[in-house]
PDB file of N, CA and C in Angstrom:
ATOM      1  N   UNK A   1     -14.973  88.563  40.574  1.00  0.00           N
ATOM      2  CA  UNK A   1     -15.920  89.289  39.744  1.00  0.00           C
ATOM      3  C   UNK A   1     -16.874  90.074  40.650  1.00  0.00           C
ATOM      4  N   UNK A   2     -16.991  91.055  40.190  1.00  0.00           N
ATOM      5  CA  UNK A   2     -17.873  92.261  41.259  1.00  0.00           C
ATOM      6  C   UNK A   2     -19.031  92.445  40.369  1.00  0.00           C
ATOM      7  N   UNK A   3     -20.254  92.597  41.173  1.00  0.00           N
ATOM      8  CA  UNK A   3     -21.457  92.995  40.814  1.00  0.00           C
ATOM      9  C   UNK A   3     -21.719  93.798  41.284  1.00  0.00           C
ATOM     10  N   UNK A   4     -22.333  95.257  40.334  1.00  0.00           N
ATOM     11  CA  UNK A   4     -23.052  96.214  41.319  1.00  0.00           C
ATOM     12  C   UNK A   4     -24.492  96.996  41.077  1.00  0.00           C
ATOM     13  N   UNK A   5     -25.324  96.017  40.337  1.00  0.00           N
ATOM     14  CA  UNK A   5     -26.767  96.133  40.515  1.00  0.00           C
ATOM     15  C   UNK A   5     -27.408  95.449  41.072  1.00  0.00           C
ATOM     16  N   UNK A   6     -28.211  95.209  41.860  1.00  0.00           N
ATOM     17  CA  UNK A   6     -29.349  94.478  42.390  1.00  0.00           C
ATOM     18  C   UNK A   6     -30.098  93.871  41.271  1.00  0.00           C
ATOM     19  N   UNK A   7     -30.489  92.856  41.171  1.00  0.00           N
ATOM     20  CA  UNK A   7     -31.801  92.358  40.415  1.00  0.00           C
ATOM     21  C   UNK A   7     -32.942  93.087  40.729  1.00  0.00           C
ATOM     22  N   UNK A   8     -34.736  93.111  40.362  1.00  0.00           N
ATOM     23  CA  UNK A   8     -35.398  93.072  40.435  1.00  0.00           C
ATOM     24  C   UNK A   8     -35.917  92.225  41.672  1.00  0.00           C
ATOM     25  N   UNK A   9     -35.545  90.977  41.071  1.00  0.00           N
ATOM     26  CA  UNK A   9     -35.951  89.603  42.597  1.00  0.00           C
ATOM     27  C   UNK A   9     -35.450  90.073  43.150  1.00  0.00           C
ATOM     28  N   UNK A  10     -34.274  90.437  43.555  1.00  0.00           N
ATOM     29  CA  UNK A  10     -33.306  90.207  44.769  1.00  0.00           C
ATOM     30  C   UNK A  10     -34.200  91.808  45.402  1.00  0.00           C
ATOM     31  N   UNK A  11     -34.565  92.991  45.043  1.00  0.00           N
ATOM     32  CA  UNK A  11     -35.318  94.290  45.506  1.00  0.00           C
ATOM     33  C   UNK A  11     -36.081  93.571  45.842  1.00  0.00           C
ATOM     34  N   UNK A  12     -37.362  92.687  45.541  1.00  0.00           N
ATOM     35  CA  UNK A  12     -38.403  92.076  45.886  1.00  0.00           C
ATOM     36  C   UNK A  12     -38.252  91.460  47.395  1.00  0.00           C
ATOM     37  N   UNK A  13     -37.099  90.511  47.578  1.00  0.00           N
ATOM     38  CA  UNK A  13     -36.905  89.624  48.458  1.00  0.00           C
ATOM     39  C   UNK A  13     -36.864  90.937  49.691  1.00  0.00           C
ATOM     40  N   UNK A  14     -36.560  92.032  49.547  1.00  0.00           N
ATOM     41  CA  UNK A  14     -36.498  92.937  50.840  1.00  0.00           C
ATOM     42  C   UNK A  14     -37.260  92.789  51.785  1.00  0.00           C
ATOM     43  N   UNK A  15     -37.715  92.739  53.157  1.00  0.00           N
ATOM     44  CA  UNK A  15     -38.880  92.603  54.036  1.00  0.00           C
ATOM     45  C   UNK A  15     -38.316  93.503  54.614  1.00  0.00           C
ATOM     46  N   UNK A  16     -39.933  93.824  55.536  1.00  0.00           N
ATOM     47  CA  UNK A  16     -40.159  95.284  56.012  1.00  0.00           C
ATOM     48  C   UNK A  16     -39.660  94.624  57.111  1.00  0.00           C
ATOM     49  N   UNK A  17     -38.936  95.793  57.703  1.00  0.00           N
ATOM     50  CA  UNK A  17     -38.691  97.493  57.554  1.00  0.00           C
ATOM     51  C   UNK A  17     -37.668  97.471  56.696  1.00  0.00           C
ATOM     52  N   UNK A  18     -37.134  97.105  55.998  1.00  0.00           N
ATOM     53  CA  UNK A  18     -35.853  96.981  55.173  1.00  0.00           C
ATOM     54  C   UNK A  18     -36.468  97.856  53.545  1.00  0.00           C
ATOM     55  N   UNK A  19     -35.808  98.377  53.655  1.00  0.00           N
ATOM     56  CA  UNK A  19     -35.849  99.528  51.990  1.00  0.00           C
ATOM     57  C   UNK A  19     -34.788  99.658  51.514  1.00  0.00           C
ATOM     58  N   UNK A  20     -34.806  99.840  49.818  1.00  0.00           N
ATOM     59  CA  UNK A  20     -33.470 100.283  49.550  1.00  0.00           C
ATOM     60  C   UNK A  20     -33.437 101.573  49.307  1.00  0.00           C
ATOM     61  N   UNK A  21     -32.588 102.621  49.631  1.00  0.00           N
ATOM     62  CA  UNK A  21     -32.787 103.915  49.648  1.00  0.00           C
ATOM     63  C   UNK A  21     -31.409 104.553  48.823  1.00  0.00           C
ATOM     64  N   UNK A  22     -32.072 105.270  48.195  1.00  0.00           N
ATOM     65  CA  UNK A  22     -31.183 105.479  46.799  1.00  0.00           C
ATOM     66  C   UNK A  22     -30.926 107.380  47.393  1.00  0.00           C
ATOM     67  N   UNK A  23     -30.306 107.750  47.392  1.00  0.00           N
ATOM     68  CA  UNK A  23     -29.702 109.744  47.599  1.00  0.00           C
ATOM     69  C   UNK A  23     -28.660 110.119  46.876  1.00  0.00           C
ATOM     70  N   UNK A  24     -28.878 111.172  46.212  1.00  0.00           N
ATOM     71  CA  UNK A  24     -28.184 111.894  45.623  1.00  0.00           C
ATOM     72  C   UNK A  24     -26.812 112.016  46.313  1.00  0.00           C
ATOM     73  N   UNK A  25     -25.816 111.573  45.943  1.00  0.00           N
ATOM     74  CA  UNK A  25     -24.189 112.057  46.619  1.00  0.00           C
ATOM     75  C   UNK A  25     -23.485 111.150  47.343  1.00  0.00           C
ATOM     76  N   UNK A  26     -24.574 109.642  47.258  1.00  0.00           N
ATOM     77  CA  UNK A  26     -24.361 108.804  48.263  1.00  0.00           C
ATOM     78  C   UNK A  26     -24.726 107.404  47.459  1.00  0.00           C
ATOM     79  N   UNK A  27     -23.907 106.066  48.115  1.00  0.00           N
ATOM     80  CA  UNK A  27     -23.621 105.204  47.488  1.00  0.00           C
ATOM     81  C   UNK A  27     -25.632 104.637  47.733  1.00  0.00           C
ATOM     82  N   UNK A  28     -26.220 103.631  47.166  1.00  0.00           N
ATOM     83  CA  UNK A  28     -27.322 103.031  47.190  1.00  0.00           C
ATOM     84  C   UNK A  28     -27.150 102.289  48.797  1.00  0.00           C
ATOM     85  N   UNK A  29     -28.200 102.216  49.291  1.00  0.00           N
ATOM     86  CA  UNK A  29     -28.116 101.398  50.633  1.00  0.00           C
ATOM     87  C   UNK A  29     -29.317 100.415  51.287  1.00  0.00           C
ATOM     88  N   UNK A  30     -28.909  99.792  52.226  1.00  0.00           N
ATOM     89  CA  UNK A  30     -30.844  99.309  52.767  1.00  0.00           C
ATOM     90  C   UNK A  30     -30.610  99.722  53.739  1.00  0.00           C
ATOM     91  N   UNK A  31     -31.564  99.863  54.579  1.00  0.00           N
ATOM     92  CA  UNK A  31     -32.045 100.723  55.393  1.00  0.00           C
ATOM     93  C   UNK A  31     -33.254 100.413  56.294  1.00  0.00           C
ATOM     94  N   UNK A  32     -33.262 100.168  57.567  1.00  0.00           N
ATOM     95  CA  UNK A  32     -34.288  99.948  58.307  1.00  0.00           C
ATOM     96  C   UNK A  32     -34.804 101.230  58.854  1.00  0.00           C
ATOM     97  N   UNK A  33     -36.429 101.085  58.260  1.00  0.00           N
ATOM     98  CA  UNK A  33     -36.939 101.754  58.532  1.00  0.00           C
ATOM     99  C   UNK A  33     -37.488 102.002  60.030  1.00  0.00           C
ATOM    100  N   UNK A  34     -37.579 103.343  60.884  1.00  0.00           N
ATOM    101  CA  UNK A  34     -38.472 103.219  61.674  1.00  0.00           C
ATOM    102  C   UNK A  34     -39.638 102.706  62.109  1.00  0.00           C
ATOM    103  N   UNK A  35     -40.399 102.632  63.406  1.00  0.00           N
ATOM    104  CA  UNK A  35     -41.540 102.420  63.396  1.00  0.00           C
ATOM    105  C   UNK A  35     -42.321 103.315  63.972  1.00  0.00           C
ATOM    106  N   UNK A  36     -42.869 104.432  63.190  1.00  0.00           N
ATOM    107  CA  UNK A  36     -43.435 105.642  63.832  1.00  0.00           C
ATOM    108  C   UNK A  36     -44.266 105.407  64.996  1.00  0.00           C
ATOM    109  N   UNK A  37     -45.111 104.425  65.220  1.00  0.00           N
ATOM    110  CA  UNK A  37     -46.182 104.142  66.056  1.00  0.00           C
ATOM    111  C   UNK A  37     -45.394 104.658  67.609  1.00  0.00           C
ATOM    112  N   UNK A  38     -43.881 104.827  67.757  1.00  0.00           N
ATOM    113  CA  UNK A  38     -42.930 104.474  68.880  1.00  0.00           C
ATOM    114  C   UNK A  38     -42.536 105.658  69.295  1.00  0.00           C
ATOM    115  N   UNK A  39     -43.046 106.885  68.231  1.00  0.00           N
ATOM    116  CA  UNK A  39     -42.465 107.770  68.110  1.00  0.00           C
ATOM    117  C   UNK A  39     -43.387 109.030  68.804  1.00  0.00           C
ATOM    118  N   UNK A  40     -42.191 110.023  69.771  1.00  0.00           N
ATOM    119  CA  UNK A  40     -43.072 110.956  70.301  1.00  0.00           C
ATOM    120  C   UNK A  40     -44.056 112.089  69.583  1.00  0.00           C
ATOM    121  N   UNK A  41     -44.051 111.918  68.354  1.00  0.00           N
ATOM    122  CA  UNK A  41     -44.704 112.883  67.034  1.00  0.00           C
ATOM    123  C   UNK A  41     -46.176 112.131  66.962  1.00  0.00           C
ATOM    124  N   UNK A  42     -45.752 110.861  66.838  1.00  0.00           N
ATOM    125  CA  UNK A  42     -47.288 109.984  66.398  1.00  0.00           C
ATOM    126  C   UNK A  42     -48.260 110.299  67.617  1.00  0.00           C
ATOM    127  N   UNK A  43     -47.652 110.277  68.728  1.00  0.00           N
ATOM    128  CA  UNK A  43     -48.677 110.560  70.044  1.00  0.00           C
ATOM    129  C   UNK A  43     -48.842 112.119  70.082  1.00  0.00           C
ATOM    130  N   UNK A  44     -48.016 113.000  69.678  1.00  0.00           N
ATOM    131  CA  UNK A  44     -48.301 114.016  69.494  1.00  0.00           C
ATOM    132  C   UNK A  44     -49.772 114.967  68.330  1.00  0.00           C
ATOM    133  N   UNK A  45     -49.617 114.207  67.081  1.00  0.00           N
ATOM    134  CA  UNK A  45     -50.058 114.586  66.144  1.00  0.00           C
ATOM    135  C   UNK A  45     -51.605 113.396  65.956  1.00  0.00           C
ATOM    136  N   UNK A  46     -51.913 112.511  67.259  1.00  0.00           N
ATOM    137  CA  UNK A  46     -52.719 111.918  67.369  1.00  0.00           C
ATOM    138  C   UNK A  46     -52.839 111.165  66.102  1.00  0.00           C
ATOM    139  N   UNK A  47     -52.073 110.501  65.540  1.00  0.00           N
ATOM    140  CA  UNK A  47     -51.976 109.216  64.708  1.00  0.00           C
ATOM    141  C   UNK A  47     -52.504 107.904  65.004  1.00  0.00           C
ATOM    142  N   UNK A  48     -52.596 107.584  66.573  1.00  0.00           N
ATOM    143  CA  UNK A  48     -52.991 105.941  66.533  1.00  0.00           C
ATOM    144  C   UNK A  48     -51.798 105.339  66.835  1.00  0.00           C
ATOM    145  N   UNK A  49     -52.370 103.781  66.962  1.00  0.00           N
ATOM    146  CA  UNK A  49     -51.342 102.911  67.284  1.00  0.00           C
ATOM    147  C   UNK A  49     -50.844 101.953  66.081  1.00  0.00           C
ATOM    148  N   UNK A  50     -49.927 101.070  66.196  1.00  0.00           N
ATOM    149  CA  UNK A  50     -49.304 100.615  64.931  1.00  0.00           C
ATOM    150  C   UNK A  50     -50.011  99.979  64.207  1.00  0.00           C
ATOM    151  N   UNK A  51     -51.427  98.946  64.355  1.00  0.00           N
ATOM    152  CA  UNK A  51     -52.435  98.619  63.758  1.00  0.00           C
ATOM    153  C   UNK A  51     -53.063  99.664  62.800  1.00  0.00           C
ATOM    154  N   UNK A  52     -53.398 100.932  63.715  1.00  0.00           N
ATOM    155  CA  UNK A  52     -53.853 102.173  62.937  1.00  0.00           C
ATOM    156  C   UNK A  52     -52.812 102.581  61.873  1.00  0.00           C
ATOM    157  N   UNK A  53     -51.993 103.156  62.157  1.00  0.00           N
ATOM    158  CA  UNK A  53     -50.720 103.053  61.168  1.00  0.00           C
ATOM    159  C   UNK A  53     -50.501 102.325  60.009  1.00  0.00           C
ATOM    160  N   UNK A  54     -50.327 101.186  60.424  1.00  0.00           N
ATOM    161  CA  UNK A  54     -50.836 100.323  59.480  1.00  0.00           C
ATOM    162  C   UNK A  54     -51.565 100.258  57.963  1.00  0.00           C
ATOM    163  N   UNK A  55     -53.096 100.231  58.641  1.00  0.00           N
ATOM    164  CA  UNK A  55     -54.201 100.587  57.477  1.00  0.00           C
ATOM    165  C   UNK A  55     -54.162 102.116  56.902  1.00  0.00           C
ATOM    166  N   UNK A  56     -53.495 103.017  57.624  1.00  0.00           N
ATOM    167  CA  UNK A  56     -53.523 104.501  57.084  1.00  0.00           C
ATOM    168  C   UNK A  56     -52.308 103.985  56.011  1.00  0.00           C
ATOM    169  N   UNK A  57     -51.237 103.493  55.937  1.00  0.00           N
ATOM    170  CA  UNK A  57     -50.516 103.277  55.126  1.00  0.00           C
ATOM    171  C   UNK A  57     -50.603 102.512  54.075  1.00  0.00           C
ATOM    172  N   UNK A  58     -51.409 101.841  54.492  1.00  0.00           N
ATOM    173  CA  UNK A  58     -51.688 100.583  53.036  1.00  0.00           C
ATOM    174  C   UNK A  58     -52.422 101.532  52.383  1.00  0.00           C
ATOM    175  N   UNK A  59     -53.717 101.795  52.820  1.00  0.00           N
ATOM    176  CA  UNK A  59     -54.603 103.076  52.226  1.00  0.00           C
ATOM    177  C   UNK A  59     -53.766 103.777  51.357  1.00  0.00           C
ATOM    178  N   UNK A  60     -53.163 104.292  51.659  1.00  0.00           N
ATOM    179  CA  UNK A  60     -52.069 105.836  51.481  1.00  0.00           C
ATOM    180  C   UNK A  60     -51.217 105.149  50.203  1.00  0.00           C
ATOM    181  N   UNK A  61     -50.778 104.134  50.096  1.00  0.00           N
ATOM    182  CA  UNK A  61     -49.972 103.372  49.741  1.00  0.00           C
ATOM    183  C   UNK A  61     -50.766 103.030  48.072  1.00  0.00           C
ATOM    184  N   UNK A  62     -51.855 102.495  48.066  1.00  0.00           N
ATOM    185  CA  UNK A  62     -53.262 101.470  47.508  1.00  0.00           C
ATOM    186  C   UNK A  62     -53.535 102.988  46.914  1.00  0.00           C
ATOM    187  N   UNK A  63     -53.816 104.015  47.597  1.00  0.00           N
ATOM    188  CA  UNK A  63     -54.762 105.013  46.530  1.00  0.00           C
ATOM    189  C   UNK A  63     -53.477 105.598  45.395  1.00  0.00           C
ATOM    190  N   UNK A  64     -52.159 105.912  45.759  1.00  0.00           N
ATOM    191  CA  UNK A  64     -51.208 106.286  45.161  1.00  0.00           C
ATOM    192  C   UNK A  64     -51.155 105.697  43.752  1.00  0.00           C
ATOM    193  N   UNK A  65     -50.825 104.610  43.880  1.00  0.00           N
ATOM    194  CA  UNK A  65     -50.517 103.189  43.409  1.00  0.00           C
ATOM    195  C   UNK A  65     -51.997 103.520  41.912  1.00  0.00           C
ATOM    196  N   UNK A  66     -52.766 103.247  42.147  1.00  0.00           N
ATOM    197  CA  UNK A  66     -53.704 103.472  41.795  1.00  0.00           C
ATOM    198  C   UNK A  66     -53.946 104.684  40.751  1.00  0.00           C
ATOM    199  N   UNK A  67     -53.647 105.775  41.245  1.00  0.00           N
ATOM    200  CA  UNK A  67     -53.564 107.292  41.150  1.00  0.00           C
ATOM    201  C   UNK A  67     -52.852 107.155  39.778  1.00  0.00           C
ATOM    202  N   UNK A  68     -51.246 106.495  40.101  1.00  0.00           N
ATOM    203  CA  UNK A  68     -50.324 106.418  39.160  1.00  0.00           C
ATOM    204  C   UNK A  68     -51.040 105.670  37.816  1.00  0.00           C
ATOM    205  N   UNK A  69     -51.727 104.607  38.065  1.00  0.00           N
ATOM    206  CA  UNK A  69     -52.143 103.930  37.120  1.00  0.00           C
ATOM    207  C   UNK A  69     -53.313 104.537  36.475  1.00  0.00           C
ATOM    208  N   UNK A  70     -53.927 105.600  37.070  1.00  0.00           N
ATOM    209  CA  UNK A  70     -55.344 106.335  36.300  1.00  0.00           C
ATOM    210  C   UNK A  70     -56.265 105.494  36.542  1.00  0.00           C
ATOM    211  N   UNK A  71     -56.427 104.853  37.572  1.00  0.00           N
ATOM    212  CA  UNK A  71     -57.633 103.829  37.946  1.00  0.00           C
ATOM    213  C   UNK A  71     -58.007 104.660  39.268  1.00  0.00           C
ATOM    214  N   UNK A  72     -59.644 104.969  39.247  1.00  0.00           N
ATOM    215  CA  UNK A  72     -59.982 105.355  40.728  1.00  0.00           C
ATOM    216  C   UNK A  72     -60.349 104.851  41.536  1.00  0.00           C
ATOM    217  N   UNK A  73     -60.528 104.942  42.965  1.00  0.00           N
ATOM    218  CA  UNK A  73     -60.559 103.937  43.689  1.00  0.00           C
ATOM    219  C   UNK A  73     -61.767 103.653  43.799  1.00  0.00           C
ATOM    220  N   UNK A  74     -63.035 104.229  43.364  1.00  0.00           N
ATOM    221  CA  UNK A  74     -64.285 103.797  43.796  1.00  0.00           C
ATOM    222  C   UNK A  74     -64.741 102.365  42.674  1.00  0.00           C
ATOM    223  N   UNK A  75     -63.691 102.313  40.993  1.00  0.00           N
ATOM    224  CA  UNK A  75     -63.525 101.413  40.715  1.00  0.00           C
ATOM    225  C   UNK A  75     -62.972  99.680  40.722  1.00  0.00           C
ATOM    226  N   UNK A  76     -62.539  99.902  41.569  1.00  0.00           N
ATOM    227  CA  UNK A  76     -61.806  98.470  42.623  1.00  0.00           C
ATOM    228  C   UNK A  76     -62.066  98.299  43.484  1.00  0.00           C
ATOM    229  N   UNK A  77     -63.229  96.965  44.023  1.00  0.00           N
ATOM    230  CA  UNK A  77     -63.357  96.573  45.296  1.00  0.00           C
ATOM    231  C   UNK A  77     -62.056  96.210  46.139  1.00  0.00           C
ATOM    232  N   UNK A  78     -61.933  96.698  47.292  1.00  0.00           N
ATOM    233  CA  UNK A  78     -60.403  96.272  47.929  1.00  0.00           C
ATOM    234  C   UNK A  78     -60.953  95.374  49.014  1.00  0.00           C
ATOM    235  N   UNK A  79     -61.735  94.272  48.846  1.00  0.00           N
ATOM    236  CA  UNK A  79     -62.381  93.350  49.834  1.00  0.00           C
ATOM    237  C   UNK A  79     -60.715  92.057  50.421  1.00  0.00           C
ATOM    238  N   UNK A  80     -60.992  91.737  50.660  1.00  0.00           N
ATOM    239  CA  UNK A  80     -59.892  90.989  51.298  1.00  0.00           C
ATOM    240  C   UNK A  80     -59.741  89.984  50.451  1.00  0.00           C
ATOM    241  N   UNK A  81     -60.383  89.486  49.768  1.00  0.00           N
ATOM    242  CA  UNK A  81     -60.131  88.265  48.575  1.00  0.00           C
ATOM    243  C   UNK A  81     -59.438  89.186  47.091  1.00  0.00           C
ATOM    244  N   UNK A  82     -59.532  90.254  46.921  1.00  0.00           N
ATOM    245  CA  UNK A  82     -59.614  91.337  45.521  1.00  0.00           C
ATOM    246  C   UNK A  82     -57.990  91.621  46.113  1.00  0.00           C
ATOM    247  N   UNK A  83     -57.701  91.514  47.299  1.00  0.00           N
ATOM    248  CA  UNK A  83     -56.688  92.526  47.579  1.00  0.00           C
ATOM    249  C   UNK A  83     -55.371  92.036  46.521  1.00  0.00           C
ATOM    250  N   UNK A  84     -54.994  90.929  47.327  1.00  0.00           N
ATOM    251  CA  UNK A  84     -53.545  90.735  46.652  1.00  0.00           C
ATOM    252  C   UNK A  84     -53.777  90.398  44.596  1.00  0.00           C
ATOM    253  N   UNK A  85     -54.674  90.021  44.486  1.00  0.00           N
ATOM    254  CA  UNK A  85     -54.837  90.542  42.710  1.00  0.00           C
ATOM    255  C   UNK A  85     -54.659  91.854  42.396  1.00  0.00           C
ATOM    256  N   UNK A  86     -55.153  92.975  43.064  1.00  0.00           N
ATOM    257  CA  UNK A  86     -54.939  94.252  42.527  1.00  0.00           C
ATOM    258  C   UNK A  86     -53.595  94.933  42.780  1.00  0.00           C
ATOM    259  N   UNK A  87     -53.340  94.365  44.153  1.00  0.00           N
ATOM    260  CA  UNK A  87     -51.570  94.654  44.263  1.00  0.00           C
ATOM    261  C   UNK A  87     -50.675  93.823  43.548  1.00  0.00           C
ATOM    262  N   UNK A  88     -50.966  92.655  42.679  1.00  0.00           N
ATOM    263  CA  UNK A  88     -49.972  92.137  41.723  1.00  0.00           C
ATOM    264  C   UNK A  88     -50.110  92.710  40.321  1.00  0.00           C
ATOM    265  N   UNK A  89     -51.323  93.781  40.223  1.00  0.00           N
ATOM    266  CA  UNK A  89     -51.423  94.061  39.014  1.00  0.00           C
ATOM    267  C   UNK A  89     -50.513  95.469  39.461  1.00  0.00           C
ATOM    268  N   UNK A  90     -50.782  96.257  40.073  1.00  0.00           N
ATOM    269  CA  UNK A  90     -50.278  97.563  40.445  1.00  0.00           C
ATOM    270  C   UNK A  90     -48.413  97.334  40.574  1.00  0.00           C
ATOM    271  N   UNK A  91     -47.932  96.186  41.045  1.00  0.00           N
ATOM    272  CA  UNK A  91     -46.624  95.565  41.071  1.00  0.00           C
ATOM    273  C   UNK A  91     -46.071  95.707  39.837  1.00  0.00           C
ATOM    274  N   UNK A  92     -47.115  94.613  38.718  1.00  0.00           N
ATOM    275  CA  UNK A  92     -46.454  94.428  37.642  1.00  0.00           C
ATOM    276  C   UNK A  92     -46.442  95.521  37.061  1.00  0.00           C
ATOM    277  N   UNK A  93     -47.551  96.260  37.001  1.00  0.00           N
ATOM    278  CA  UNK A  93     -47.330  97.380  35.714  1.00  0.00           C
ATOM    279  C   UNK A  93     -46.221  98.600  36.723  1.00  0.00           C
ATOM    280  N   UNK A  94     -45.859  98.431  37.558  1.00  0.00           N
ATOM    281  CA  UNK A  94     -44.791  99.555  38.112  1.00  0.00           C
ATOM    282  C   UNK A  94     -43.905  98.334  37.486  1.00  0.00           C
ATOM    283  N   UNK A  95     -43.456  97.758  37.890  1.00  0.00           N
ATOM    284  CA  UNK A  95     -42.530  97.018  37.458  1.00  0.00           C
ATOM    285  C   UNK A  95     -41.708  96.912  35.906  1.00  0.00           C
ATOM    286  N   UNK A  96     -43.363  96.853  35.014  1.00  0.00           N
ATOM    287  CA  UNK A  96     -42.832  97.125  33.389  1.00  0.00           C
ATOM    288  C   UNK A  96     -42.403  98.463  33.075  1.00  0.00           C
ATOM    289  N   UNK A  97     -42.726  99.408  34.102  1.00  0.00           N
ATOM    290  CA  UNK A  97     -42.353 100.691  33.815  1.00  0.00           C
ATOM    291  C   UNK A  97     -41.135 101.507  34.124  1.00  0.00           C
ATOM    292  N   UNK A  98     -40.117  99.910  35.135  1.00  0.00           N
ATOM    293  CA  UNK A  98     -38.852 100.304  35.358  1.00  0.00           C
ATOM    294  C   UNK A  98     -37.836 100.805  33.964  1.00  0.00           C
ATOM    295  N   UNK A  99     -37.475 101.667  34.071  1.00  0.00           N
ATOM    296  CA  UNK A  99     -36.330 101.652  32.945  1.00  0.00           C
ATOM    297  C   UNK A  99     -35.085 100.174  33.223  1.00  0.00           C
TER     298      UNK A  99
END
């Protein structure tokens, strides 16, 4: 018997750098991602190091997220105790919004 969707859990269980990357013309795949911090562009374009990287991405990541949901960010403390509550709410409601 062949299966050929992924669950939800089983997308979840992914760890970084691992993505699943979906393209037009091409079968679904995972995919390890780079690590720009390594990269001659990031030292070029004065980005920082992978710590920096890092928080520019969660940021980047957190205001999107957000954006999508019509919540602004000056409304959500993102203190370090607030964090992972607001990313399980931002999870779930992407989540209910999977087709």
């Amino acid at each position: 018997m062949k299966r050929s969707l992924l669950l939800p859990e089983e997308i979840g269980k992914l760890s970084s750098p691992d993505r699943l990357a979906i393209m037009r013309g091409l079968d679904p795949m995972i995919v390890r991602l780079p690590d720009i911090s390594t990269m001659q562009g990031n030292k070029w374009l004065g980005l920082g190091d992978k710590e920096h990287n890092k928080k520019i991405q969660l940021e980047r990541n957190t205001c999107e997220s957000l954006k999508a949901l019509g919540i602004e960010k000056k409304e959500i403390n993102l203190s370090v105790w607030d964090f992972l509550k607001n990313i399980n709410k931002i999870t779930m409601k992407n989540y209910l919004m999977m087709p």
